[in-house]
PDB file of N, CA and C in Angstrom:
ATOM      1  N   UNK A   1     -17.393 -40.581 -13.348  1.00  0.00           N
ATOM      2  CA  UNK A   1     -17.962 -39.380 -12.767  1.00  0.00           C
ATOM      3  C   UNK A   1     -18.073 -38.332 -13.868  1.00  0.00           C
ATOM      4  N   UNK A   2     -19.118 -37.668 -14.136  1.00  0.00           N
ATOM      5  CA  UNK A   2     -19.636 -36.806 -15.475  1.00  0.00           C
ATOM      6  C   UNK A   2     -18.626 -35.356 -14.730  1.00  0.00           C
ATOM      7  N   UNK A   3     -18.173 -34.783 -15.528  1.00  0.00           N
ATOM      8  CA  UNK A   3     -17.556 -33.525 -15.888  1.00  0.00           C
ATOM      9  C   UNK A   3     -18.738 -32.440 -15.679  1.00  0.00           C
ATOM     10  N   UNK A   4     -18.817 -31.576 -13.969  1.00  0.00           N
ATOM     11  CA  UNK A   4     -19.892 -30.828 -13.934  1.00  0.00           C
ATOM     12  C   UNK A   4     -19.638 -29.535 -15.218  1.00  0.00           C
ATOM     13  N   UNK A   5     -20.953 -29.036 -15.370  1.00  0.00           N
ATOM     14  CA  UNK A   5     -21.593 -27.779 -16.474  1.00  0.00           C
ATOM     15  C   UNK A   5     -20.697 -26.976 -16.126  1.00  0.00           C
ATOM     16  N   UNK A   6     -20.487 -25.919 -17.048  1.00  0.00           N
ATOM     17  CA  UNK A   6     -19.691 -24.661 -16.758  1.00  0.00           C
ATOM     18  C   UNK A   6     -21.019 -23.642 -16.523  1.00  0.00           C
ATOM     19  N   UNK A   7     -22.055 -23.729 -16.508  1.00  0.00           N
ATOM     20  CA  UNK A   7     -23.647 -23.342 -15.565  1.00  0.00           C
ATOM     21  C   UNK A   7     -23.307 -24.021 -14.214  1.00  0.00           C
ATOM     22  N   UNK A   8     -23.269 -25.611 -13.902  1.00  0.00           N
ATOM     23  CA  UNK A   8     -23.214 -25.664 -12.177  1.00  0.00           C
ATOM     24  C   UNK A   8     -22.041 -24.871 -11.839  1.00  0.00           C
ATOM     25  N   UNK A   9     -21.180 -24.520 -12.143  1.00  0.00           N
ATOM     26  CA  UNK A   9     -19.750 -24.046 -11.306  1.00  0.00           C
ATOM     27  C   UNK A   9     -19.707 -22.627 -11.349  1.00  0.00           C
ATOM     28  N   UNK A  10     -20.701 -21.848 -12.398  1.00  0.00           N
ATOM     29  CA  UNK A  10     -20.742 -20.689 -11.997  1.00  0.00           C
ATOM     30  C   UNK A  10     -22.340 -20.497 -10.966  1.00  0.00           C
ATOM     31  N   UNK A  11     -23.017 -21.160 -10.787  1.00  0.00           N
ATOM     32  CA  UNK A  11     -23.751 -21.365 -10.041  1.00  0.00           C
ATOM     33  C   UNK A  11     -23.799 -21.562  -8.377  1.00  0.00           C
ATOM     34  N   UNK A  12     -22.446 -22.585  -8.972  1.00  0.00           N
ATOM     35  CA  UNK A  12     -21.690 -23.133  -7.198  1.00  0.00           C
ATOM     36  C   UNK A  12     -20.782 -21.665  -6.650  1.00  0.00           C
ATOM     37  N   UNK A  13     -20.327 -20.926  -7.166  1.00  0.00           N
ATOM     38  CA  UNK A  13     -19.333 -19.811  -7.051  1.00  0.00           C
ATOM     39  C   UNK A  13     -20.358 -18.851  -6.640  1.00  0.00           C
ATOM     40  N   UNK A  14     -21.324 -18.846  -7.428  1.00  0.00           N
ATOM     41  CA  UNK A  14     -22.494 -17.897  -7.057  1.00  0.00           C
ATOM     42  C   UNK A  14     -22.972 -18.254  -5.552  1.00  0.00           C
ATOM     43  N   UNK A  15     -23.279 -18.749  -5.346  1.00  0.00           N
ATOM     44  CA  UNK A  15     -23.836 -19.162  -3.832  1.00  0.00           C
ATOM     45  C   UNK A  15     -22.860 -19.518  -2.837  1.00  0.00           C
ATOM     46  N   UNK A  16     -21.250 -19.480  -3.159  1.00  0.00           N
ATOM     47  CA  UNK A  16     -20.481 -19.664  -2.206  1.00  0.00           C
ATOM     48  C   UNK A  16     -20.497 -18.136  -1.559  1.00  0.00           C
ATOM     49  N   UNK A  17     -20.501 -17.555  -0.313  1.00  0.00           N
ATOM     50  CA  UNK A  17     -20.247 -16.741   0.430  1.00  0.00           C
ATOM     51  C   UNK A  17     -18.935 -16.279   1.374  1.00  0.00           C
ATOM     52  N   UNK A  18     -18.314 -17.740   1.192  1.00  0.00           N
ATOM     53  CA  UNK A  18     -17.061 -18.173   2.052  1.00  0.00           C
ATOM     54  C   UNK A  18     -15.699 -16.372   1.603  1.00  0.00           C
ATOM     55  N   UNK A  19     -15.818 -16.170   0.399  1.00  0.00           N
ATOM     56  CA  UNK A  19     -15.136 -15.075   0.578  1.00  0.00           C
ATOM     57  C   UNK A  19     -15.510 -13.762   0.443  1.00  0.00           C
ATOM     58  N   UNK A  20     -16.439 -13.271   1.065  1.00  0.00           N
ATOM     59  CA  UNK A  20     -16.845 -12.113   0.930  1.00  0.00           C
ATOM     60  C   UNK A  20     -16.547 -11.164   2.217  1.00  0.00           C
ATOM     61  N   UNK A  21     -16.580 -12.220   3.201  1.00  0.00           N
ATOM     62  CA  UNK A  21     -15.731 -11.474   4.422  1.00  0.00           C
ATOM     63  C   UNK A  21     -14.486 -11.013   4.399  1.00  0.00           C
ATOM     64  N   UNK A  22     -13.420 -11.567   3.590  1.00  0.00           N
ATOM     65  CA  UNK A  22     -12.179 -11.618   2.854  1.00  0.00           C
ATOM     66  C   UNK A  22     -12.659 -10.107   2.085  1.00  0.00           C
ATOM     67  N   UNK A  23     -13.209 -10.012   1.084  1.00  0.00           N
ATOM     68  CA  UNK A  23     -13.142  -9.205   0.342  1.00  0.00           C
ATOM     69  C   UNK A  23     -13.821  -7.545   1.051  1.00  0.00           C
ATOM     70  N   UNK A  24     -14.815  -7.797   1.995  1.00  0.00           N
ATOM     71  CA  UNK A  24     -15.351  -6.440   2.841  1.00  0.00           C
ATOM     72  C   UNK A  24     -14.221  -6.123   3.704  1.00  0.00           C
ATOM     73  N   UNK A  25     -13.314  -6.744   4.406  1.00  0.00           N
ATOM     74  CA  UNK A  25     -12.272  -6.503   4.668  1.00  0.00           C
ATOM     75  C   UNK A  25     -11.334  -6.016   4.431  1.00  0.00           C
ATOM     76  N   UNK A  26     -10.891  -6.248   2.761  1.00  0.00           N
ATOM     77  CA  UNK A  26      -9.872  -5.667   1.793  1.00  0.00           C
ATOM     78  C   UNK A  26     -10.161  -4.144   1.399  1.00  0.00           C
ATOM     79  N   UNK A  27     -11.540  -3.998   1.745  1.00  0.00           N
ATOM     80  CA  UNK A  27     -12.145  -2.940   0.821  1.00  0.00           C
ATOM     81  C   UNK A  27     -12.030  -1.985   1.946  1.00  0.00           C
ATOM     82  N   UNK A  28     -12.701  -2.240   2.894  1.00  0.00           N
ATOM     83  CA  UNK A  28     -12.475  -1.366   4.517  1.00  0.00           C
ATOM     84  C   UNK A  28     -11.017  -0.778   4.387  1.00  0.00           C
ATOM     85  N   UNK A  29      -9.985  -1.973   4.793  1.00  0.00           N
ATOM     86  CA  UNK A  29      -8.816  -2.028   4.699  1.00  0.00           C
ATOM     87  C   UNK A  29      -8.215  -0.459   3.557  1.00  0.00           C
ATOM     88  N   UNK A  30      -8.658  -1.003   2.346  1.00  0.00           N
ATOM     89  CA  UNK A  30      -8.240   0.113   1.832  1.00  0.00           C
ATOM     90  C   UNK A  30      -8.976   1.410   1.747  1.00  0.00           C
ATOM     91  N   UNK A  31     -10.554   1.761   2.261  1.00  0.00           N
ATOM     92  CA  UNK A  31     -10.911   2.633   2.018  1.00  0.00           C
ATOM     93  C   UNK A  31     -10.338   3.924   3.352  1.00  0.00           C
ATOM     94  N   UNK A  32      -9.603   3.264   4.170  1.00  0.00           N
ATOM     95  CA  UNK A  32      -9.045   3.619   5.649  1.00  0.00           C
ATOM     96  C   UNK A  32      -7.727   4.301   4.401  1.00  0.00           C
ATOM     97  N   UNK A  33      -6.760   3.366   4.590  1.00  0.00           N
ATOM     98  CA  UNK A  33      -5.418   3.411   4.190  1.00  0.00           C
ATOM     99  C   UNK A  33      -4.863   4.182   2.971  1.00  0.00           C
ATOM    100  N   UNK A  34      -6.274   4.268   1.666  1.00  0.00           N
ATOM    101  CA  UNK A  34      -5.732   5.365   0.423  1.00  0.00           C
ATOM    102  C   UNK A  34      -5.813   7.090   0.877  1.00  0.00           C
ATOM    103  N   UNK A  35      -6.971   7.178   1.818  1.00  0.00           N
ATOM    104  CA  UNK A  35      -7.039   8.682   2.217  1.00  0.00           C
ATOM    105  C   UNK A  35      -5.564   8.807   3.014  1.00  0.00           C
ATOM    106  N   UNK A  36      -5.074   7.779   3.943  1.00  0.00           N
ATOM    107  CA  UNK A  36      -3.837   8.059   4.977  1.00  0.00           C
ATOM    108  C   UNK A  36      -2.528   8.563   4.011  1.00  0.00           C
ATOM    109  N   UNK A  37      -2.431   7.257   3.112  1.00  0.00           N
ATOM    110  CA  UNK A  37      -1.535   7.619   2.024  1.00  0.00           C
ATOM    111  C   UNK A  37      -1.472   8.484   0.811  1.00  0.00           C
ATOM    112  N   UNK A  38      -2.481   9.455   0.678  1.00  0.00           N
ATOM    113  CA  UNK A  38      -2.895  10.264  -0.134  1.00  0.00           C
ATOM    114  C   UNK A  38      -2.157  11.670   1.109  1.00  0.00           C
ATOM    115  N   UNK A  39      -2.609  11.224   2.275  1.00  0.00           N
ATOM    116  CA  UNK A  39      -2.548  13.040   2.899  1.00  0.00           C
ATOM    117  C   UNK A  39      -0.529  12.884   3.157  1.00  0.00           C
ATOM    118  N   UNK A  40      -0.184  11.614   3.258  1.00  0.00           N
ATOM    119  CA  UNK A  40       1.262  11.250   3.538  1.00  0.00           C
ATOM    120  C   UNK A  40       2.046  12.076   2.528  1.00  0.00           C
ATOM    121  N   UNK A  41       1.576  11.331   1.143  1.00  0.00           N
ATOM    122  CA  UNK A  41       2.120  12.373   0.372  1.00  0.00           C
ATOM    123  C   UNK A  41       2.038  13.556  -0.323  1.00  0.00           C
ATOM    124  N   UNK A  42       1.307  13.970   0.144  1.00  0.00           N
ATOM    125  CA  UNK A  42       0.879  15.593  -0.244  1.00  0.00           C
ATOM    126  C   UNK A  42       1.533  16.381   0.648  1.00  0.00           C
ATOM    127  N   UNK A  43       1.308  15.853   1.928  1.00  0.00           N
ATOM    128  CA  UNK A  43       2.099  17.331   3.246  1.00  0.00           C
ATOM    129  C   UNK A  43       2.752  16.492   4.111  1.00  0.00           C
ATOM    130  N   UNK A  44       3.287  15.092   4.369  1.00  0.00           N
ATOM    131  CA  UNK A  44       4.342  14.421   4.752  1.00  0.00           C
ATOM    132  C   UNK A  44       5.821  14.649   3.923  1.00  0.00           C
ATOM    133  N   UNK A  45       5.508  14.558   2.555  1.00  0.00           N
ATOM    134  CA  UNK A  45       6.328  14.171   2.320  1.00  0.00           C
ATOM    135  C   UNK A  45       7.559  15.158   1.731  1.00  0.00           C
ATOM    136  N   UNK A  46       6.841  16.225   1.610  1.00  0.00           N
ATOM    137  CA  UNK A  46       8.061  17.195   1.369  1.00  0.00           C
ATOM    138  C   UNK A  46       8.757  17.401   2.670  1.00  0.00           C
ATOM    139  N   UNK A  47       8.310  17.114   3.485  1.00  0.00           N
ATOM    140  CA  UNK A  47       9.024  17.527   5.082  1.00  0.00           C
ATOM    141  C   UNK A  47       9.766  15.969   5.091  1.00  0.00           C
ATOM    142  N   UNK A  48       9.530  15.390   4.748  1.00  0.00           N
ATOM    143  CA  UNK A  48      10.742  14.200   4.851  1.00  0.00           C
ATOM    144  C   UNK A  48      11.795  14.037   4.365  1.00  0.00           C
ATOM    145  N   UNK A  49      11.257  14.655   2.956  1.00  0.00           N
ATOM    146  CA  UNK A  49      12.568  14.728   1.808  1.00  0.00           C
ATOM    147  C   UNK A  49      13.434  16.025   2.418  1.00  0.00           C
ATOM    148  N   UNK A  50      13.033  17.299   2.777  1.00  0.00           N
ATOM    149  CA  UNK A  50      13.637  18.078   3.155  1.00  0.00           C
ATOM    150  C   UNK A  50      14.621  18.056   4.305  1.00  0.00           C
ATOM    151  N   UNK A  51      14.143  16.602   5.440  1.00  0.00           N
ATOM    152  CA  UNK A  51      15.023  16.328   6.244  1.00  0.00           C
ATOM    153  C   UNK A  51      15.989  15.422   5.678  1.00  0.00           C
ATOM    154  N   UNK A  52      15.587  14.400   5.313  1.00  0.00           N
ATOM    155  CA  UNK A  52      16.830  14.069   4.463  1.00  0.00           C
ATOM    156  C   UNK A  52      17.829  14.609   3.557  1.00  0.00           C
ATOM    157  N   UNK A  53      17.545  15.548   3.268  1.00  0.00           N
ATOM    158  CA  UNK A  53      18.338  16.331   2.253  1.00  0.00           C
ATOM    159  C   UNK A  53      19.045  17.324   2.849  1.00  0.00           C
ATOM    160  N   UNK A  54      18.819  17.431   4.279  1.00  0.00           N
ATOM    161  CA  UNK A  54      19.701  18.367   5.161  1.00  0.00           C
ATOM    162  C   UNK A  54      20.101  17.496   5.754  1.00  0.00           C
ATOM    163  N   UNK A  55      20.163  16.403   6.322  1.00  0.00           N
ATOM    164  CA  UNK A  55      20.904  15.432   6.440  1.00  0.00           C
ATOM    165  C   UNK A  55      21.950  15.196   6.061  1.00  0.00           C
ATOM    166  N   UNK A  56      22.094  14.718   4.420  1.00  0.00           N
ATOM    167  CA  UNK A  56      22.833  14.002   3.414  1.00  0.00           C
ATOM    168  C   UNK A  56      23.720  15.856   3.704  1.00  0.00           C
ATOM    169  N   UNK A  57      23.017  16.815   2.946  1.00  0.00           N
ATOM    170  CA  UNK A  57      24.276  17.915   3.030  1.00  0.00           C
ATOM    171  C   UNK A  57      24.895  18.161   4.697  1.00  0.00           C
ATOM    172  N   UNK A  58      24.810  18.058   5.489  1.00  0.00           N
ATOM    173  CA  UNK A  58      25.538  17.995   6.894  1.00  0.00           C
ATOM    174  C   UNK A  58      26.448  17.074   6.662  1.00  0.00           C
ATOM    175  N   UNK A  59      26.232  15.757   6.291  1.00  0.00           N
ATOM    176  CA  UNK A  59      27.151  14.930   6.248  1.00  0.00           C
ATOM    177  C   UNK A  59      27.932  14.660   4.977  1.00  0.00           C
ATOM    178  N   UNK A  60      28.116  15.514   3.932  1.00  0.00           N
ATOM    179  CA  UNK A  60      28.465  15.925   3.052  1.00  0.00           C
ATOM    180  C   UNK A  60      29.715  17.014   3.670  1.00  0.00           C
ATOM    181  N   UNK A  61      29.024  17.664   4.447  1.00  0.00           N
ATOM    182  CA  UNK A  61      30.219  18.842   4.830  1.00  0.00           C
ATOM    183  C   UNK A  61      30.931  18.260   5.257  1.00  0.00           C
ATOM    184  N   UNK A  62      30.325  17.547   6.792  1.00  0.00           N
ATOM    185  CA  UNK A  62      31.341  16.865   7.719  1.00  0.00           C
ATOM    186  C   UNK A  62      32.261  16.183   6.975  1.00  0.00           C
ATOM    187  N   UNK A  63      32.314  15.355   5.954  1.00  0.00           N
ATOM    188  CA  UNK A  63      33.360  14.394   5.218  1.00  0.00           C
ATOM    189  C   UNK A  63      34.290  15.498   3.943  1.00  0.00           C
ATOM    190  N   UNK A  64      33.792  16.556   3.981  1.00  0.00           N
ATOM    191  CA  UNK A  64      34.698  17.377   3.219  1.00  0.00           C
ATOM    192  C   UNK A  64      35.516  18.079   4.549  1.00  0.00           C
ATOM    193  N   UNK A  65      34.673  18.240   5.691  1.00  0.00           N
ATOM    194  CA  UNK A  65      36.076  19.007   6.839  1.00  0.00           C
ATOM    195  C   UNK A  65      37.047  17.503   7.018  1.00  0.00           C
ATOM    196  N   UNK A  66      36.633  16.486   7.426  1.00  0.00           N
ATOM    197  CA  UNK A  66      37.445  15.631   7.866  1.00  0.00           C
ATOM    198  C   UNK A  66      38.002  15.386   6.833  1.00  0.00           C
ATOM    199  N   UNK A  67      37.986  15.801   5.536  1.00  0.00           N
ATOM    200  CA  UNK A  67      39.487  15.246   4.670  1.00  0.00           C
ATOM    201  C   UNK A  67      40.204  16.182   4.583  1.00  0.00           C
ATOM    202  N   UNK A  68      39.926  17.158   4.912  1.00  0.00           N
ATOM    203  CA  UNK A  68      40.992  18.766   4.873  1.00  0.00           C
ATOM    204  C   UNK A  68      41.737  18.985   5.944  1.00  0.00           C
TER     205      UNK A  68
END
């Protein structure tokens, strides 16, 4: 069996279609999801860190009253 061209196989790749639904998908996928995660961390995320960080100091106190 002859060893096809490196012309047929970019030829055969060329006319395969099989993943392009795959790939309009990925692209959707992310053109949704970078704006979500862009606004997350711009004005999510200082309000998250800020709850956590009043968090951690509450329970910071609490374990300095309960050892006193």
């Amino acid at each position: 069996m002859p060893k096809p061209s490196l012309l047929s196989l970019l030829r055969k790749v060329h006319r395969d279609e099989g993943g392009a639904v795959s790939l309009e998908t990925i692209l959707i996928i992310g053109a949704i999801a970078l704006p979500i995660l862009i606004f997350l961390i711009k004005v999510g995320w200082p309000r998250i860190k800020s709850y956590f960080n009043q968090g951690l100091t509450d329970l910071e106190e609490g374990s300095q009253e309960a050892i006193q």
